[in-house]
C-alpha atoms as a PDB file:
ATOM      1  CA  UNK A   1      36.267-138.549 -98.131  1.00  0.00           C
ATOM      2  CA  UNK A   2      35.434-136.545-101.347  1.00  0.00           C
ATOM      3  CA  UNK A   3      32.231-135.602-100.274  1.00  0.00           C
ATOM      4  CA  UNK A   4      33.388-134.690 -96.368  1.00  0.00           C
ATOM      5  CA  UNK A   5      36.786-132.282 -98.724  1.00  0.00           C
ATOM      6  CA  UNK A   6      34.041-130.514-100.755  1.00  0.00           C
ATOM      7  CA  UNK A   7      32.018-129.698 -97.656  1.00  0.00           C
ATOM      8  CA  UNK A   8      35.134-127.537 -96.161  1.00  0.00           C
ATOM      9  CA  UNK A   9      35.360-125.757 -99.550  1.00  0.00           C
ATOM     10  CA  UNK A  10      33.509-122.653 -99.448  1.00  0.00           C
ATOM     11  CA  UNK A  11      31.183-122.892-102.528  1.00  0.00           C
ATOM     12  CA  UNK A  12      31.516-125.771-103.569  1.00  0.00           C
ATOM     13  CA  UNK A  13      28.968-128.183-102.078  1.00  0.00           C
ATOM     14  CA  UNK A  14      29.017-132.144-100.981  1.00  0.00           C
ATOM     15  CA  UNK A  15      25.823-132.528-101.975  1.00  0.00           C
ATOM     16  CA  UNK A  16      27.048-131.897-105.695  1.00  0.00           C
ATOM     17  CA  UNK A  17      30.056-134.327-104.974  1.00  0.00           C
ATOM     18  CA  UNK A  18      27.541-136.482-103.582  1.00  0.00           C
ATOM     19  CA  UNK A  19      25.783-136.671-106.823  1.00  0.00           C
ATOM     20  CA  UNK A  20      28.963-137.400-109.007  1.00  0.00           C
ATOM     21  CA  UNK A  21      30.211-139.958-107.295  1.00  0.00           C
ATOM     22  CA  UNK A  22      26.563-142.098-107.607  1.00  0.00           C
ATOM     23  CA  UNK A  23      25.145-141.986-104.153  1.00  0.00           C
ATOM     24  CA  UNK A  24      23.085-138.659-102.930  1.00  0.00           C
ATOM     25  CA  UNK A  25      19.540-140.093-103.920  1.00  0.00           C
ATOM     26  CA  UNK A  26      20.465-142.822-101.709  1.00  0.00           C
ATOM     27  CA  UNK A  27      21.853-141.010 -99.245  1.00  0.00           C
ATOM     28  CA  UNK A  28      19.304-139.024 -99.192  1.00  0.00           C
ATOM     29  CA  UNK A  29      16.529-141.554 -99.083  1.00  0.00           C
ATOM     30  CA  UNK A  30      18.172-143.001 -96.130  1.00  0.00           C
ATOM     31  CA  UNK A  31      18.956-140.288 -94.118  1.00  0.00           C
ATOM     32  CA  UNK A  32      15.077-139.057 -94.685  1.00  0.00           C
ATOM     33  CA  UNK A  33      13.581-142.434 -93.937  1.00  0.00           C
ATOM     34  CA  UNK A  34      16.108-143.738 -91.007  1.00  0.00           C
ATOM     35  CA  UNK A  35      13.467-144.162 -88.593  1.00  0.00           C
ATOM     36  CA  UNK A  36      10.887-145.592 -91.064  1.00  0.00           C
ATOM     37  CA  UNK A  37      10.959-149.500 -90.367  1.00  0.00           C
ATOM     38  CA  UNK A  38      13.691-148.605 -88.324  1.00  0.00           C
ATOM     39  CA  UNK A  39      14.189-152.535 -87.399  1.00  0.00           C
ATOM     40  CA  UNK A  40      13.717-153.752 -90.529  1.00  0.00           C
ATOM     41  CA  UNK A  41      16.569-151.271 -92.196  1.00  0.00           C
ATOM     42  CA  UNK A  42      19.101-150.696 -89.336  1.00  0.00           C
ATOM     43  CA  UNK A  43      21.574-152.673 -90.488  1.00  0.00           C
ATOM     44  CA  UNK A  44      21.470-151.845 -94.188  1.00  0.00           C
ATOM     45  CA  UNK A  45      21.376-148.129 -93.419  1.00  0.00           C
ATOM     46  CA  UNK A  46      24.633-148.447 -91.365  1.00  0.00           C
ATOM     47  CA  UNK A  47      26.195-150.733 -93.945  1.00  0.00           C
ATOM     48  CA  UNK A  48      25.770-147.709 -96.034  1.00  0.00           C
ATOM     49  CA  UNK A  49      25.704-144.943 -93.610  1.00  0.00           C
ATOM     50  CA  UNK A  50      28.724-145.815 -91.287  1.00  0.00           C
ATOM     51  CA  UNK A  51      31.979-146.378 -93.926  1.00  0.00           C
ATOM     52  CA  UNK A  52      30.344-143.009 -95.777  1.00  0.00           C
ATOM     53  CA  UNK A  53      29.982-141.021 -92.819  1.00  0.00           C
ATOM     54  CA  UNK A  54      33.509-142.032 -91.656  1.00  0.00           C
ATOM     55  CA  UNK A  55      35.050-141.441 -94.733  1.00  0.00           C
ATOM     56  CA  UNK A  56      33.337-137.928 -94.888  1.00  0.00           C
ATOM     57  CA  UNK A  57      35.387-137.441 -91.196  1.00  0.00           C
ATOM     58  CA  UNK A  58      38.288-138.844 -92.656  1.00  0.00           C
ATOM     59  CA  UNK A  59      38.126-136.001 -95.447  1.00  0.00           C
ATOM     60  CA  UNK A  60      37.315-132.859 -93.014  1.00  0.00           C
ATOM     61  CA  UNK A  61      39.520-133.570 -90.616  1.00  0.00           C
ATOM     62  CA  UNK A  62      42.647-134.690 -92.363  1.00  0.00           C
ATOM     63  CA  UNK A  63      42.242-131.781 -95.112  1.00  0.00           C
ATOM     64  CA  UNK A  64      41.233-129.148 -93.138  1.00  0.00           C
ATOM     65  CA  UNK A  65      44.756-128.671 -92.841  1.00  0.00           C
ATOM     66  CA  UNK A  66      46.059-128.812 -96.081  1.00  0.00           C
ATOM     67  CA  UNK A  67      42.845-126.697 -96.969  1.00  0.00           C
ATOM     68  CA  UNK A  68      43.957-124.205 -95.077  1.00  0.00           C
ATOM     69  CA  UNK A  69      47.624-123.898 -96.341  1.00  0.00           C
ATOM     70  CA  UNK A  70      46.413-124.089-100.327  1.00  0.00           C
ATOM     71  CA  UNK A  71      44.198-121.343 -99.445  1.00  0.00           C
ATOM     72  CA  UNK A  72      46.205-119.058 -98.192  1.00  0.00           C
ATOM     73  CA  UNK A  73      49.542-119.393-100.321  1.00  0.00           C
ATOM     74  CA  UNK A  74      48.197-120.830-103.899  1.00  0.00           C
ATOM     75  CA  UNK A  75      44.125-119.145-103.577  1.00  0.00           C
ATOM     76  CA  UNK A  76      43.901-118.708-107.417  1.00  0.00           C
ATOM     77  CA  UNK A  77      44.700-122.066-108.508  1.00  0.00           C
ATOM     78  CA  UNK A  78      42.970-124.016-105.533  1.00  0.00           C
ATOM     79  CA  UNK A  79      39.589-122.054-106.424  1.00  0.00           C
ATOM     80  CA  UNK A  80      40.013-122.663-109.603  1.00  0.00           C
ATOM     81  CA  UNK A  81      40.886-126.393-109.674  1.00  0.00           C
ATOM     82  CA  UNK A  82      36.711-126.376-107.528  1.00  0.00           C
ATOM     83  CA  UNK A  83      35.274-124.377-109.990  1.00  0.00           C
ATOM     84  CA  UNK A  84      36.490-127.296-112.573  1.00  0.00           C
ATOM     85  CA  UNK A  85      34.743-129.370-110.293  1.00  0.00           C
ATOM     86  CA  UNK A  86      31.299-127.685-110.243  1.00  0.00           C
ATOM     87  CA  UNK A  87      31.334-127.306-114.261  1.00  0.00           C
ATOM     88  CA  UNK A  88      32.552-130.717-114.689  1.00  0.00           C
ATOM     89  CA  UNK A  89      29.552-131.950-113.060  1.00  0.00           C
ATOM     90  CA  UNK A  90      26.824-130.035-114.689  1.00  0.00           C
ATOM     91  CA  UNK A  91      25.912-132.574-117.598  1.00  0.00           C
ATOM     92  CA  UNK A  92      25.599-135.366-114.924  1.00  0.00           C
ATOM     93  CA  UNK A  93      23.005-133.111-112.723  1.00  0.00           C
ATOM     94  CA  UNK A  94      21.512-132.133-116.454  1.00  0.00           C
ATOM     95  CA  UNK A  95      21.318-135.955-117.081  1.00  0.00           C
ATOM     96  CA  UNK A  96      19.353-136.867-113.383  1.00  0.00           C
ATOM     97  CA  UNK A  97      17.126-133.715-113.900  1.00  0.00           C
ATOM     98  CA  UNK A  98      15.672-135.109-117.477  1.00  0.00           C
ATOM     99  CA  UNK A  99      15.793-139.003-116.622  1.00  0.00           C
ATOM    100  CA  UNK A 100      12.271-139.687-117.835  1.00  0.00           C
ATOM    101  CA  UNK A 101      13.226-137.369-120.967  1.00  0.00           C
ATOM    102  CA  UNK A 102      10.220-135.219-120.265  1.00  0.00           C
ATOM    103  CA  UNK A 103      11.493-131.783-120.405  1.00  0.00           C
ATOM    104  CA  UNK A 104       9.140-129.139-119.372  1.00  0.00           C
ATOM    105  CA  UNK A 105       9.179-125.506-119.557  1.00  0.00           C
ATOM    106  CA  UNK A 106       8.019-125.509-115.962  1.00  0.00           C
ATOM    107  CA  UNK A 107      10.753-126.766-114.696  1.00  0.00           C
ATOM    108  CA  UNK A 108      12.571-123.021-115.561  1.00  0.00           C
ATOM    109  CA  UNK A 109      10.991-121.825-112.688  1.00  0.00           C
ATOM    110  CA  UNK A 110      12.653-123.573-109.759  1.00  0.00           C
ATOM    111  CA  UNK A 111      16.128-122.907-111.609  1.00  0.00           C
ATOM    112  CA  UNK A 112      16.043-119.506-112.285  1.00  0.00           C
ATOM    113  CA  UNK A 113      14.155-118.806-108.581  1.00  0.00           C
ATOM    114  CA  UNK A 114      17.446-120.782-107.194  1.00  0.00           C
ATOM    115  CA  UNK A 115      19.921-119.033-109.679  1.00  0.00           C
ATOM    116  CA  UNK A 116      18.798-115.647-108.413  1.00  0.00           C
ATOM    117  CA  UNK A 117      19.117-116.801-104.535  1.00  0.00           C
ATOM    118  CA  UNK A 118      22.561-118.386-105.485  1.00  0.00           C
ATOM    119  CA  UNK A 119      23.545-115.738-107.164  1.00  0.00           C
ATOM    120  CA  UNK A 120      22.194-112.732-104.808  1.00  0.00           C
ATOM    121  CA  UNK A 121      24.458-114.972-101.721  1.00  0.00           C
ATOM    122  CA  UNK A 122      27.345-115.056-104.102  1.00  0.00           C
ATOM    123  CA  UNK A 123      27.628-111.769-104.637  1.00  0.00           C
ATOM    124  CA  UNK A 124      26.507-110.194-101.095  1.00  0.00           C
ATOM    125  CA  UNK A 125      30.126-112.210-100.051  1.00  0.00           C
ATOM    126  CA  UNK A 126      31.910-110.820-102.856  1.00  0.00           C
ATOM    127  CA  UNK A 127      31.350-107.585-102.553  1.00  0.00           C
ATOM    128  CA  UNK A 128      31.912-107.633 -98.752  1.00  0.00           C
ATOM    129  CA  UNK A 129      28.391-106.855 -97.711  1.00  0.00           C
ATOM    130  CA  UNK A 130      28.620-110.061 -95.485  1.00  0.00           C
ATOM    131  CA  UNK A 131      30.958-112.581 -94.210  1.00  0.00           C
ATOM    132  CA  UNK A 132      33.044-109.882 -92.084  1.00  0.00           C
ATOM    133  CA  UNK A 133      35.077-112.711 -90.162  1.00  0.00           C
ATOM    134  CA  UNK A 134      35.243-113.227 -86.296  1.00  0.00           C
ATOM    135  CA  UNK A 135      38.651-114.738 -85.388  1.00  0.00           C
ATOM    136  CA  UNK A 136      37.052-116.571 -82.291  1.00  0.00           C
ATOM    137  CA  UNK A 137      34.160-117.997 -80.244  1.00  0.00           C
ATOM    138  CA  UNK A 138      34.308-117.920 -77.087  1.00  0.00           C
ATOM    139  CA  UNK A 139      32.104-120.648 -74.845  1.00  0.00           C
ATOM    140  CA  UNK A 140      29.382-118.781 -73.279  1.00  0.00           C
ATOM    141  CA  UNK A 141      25.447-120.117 -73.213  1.00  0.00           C
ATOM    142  CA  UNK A 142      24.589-117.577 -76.384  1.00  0.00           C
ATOM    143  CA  UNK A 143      27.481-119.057 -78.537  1.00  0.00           C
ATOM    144  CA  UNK A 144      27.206-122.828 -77.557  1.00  0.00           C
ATOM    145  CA  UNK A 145      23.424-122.090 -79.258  1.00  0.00           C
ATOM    146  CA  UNK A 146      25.157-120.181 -81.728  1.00  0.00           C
ATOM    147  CA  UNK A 147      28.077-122.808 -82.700  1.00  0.00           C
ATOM    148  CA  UNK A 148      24.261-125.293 -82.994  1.00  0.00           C
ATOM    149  CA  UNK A 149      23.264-122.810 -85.446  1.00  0.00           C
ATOM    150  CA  UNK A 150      25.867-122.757 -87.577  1.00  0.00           C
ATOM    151  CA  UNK A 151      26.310-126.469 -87.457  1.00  0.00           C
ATOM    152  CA  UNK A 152      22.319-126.984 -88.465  1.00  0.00           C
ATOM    153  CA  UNK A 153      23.365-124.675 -91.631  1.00  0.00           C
ATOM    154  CA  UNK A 154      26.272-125.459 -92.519  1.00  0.00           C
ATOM    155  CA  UNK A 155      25.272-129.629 -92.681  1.00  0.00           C
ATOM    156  CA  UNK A 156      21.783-129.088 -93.483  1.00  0.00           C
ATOM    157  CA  UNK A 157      23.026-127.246 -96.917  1.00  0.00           C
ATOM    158  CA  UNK A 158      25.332-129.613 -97.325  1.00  0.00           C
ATOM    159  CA  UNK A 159      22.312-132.027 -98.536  1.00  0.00           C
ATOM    160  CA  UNK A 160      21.184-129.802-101.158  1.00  0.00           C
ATOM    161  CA  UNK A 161      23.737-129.768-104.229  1.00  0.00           C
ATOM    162  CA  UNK A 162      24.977-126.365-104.909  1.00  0.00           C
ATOM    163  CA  UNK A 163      24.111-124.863-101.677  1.00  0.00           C
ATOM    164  CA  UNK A 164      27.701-124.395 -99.923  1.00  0.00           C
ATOM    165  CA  UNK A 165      27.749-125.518 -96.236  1.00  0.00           C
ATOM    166  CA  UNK A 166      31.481-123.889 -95.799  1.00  0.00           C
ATOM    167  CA  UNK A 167      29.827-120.880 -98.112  1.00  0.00           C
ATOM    168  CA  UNK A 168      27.087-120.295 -95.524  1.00  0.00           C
ATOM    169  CA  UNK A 169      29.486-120.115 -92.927  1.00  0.00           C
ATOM    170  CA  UNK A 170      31.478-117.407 -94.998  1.00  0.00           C
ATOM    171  CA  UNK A 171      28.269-115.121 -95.055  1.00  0.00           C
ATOM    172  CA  UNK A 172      27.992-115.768 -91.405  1.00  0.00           C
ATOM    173  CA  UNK A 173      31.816-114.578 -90.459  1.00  0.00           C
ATOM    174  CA  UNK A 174      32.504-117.773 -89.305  1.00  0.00           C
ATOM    175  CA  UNK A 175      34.099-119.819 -91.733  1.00  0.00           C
ATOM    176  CA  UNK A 176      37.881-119.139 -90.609  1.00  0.00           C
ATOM    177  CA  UNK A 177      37.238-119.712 -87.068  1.00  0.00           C
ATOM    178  CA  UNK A 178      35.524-122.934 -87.352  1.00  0.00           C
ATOM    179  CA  UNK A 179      37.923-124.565 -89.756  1.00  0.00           C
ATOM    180  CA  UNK A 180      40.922-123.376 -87.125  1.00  0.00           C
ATOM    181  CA  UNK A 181      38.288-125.306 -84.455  1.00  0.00           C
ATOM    182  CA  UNK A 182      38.824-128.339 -86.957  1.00  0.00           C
ATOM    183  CA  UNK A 183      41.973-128.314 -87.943  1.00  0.00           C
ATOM    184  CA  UNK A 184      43.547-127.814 -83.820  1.00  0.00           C
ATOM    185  CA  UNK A 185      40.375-130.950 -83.287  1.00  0.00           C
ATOM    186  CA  UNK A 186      38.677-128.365 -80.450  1.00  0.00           C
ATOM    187  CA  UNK A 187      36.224-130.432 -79.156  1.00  0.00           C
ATOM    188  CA  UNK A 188      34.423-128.321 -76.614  1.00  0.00           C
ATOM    189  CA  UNK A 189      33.248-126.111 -79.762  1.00  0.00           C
ATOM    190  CA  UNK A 190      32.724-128.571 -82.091  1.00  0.00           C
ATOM    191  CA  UNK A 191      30.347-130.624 -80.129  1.00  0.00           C
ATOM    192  CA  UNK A 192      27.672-128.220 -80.069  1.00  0.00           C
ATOM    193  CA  UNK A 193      28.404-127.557 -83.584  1.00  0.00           C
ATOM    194  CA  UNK A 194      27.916-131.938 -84.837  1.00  0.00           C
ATOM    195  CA  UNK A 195      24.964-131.656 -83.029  1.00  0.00           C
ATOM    196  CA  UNK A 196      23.482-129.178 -84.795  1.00  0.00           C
ATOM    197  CA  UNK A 197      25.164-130.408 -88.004  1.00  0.00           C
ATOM    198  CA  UNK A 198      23.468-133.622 -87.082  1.00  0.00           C
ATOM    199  CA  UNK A 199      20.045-132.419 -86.715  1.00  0.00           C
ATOM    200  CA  UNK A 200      20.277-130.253 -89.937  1.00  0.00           C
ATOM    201  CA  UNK A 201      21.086-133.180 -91.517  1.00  0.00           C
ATOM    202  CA  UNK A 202      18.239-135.231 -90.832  1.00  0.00           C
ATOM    203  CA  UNK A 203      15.432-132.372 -90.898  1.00  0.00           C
ATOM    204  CA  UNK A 204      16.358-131.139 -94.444  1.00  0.00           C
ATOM    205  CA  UNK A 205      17.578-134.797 -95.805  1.00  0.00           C
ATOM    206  CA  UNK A 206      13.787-135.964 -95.266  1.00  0.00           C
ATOM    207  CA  UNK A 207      12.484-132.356 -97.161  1.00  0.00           C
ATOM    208  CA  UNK A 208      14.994-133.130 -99.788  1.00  0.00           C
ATOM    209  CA  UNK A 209      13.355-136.920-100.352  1.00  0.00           C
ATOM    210  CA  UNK A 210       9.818-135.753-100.365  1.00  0.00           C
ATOM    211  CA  UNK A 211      10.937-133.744-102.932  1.00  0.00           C
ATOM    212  CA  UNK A 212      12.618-135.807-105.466  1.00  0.00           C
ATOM    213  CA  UNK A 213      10.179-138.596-105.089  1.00  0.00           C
ATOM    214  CA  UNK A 214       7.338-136.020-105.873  1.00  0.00           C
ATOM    215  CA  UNK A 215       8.686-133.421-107.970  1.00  0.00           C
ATOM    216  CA  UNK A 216      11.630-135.217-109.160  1.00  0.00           C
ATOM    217  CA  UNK A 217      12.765-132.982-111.908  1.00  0.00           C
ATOM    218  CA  UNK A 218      12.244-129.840-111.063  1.00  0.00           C
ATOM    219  CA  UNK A 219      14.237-130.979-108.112  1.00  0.00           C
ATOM    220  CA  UNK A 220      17.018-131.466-109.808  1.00  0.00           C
ATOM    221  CA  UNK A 221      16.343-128.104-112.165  1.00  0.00           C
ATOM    222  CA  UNK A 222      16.034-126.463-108.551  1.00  0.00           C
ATOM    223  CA  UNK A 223      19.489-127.504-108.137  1.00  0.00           C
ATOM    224  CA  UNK A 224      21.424-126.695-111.400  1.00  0.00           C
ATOM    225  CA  UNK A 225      19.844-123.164-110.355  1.00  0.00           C
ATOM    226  CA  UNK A 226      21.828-122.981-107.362  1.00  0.00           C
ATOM    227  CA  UNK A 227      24.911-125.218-108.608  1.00  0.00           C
ATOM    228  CA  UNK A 228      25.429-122.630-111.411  1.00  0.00           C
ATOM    229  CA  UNK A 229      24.340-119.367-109.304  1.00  0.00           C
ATOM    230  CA  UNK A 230      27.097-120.307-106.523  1.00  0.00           C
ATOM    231  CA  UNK A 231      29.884-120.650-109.191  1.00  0.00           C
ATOM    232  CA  UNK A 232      30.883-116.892-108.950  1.00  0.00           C
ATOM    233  CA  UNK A 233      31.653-117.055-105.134  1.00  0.00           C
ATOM    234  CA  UNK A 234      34.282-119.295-106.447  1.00  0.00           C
ATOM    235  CA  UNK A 235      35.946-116.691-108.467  1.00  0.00           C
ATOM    236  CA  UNK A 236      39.019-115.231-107.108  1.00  0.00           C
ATOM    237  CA  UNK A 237      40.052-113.401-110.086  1.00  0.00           C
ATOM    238  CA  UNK A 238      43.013-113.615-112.262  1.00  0.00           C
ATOM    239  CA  UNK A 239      46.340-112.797-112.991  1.00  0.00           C
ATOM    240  CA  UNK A 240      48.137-112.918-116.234  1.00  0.00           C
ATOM    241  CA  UNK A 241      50.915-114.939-115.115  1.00  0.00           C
ATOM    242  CA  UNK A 242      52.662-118.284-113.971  1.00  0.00           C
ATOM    243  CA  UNK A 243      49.815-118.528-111.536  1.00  0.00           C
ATOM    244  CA  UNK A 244      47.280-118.053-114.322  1.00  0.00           C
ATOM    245  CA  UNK A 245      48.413-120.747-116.574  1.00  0.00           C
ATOM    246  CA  UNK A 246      48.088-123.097-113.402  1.00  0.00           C
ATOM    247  CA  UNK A 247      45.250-121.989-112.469  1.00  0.00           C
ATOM    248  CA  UNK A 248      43.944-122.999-115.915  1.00  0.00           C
ATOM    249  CA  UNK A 249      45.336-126.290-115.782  1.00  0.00           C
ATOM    250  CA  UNK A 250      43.728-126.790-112.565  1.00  0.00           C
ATOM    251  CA  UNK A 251      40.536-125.720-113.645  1.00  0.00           C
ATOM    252  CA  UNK A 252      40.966-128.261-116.236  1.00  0.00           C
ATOM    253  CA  UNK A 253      41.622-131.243-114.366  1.00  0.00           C
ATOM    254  CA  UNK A 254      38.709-130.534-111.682  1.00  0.00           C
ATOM    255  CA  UNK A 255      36.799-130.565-114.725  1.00  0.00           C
ATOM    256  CA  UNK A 256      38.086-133.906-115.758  1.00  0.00           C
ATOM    257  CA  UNK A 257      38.374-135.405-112.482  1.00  0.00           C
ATOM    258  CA  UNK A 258      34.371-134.499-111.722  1.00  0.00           C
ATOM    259  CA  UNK A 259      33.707-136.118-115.075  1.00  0.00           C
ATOM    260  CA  UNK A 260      35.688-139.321-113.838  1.00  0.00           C
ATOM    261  CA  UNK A 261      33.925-138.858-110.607  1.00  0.00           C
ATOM    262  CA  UNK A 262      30.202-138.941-112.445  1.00  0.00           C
ATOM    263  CA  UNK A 263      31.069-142.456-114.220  1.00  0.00           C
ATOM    264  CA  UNK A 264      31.980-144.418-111.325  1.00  0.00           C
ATOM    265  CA  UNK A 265      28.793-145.757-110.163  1.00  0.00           C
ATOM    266  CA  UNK A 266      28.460-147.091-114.280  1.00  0.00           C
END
């Protein structure tokens, strides 16, 4: 459920969630190998896939709602309380990205490559140079491919921590419309859209595990690039009032609560 949240919360990424809570290798490594000794696997991959993958459901669809509502009439606080979240769960993606306790000055590269893309999509929303929003989608041959689209981004980012499914949908004008979609339970659109989401999924969870299994670090260095570069499409500003103090106490317990999240698998 904390993993399918995050991925309705524009910048801040399940993948990242995934890795506090103890299980995106894995899920990763699944996902990217499910039809390798299909037979042989089937059942342990759905041991593991099913309860996560309903749970993720679970989250969007029940707090799409809610979502909506603290986004609208408390933004400051709510945006801050994720970008507690994201900071709070730095040191853990510092910790996977030095396992072997090889540092290597190498490894700069991929981060500051995926800071500058995180960074450059941050700010093109911020400043209003994309994400002008469309208030609906109408079902016509172009947009069913469309609504696939958007459904292969917005889960195919969702894999890589730091990368903002909900985020990508922001640049794309789309974000407000599908999350009404979800919230009302519109089938007819969202079909097309889980089917691309699906596919997505699959292609970029099985890039993703070639990845870490050969270039394991500056995997994760790739990451805390994009993690950290993403942070300022969080920021909603702030105000010197009421509001402000909460927002700070928010900020502080998403910080705590991703630390809490990160020692769970221990």
């Amino acid at each position: 459920m904390i993993i399918g949240i995050a991925n309705i919360i524009p910048g801040l990424s399940g993948g990242t969630m995934a890795i506090l809570v103890g299980v995106y290798e894995k899920l990763i490594s699944t996902i990217g190998n499910f039809f390798k000794k299909f037979k042989e696997t089937f059942k342990e991959n759905m041991i593991f896939l099913v309860p996560l993958g309903l749970g993720m459901v679970v989250g969007v669809v029940a707090f799409s709602k809610l979502l909506e509502i603290l986004l609208k009439n408390y933004t400051m606080p709510t945006q801050f309380a994720f970008i507690g979240l994201v900071l709070g769960g730095l040191p853990l993606i510092f910790k996977n990205a030095n396992k072997d306790g090889k540092f290597k000055k190498k490894y700069l590269i991929p981060l500051i490559i995926t800071f500058i893309i995180g960074l450059t999509l941050s700010l093109l929303e911020k400043f209003g140079i994309t994400g002008a929003e469309v208030s609906g989608i109408d079902l016509n041959p172009l947009n069913i491919f469309l609504l696939f689209i958007y459904g292969f981004i917005a889960a195919g980012t969702m894999v890589i921590p730091g990368i903002s499914g909900s985020f990508m949908l922001m640049l794309l004008g789309v974000y407000n419309a599908i999350l009404g979609y979800v919230a009302s339970l519109n089938i007819l659109v969202l079909i097309p859209f889980a089917i691309g989401a699906v596919a997505g999924v699959l292609i970029l969870a099985k890039l993703i595990d070639v990845l870490l299994k050969k270039y394991h670090n500056g995997t994760y260095y790739a990451i805390i690039g994009f993690v950290v570069g993403a942070i300022p499409a969080l920021y909603p500003g702030f105000s010197f009032n009421l509001q402000g103090v909460v927002s700070v106490i928010t900020l502080i317990l998403g910080f705590i609560g991703a630390v809490v999240f990160s020692k769970l698998d221990k």
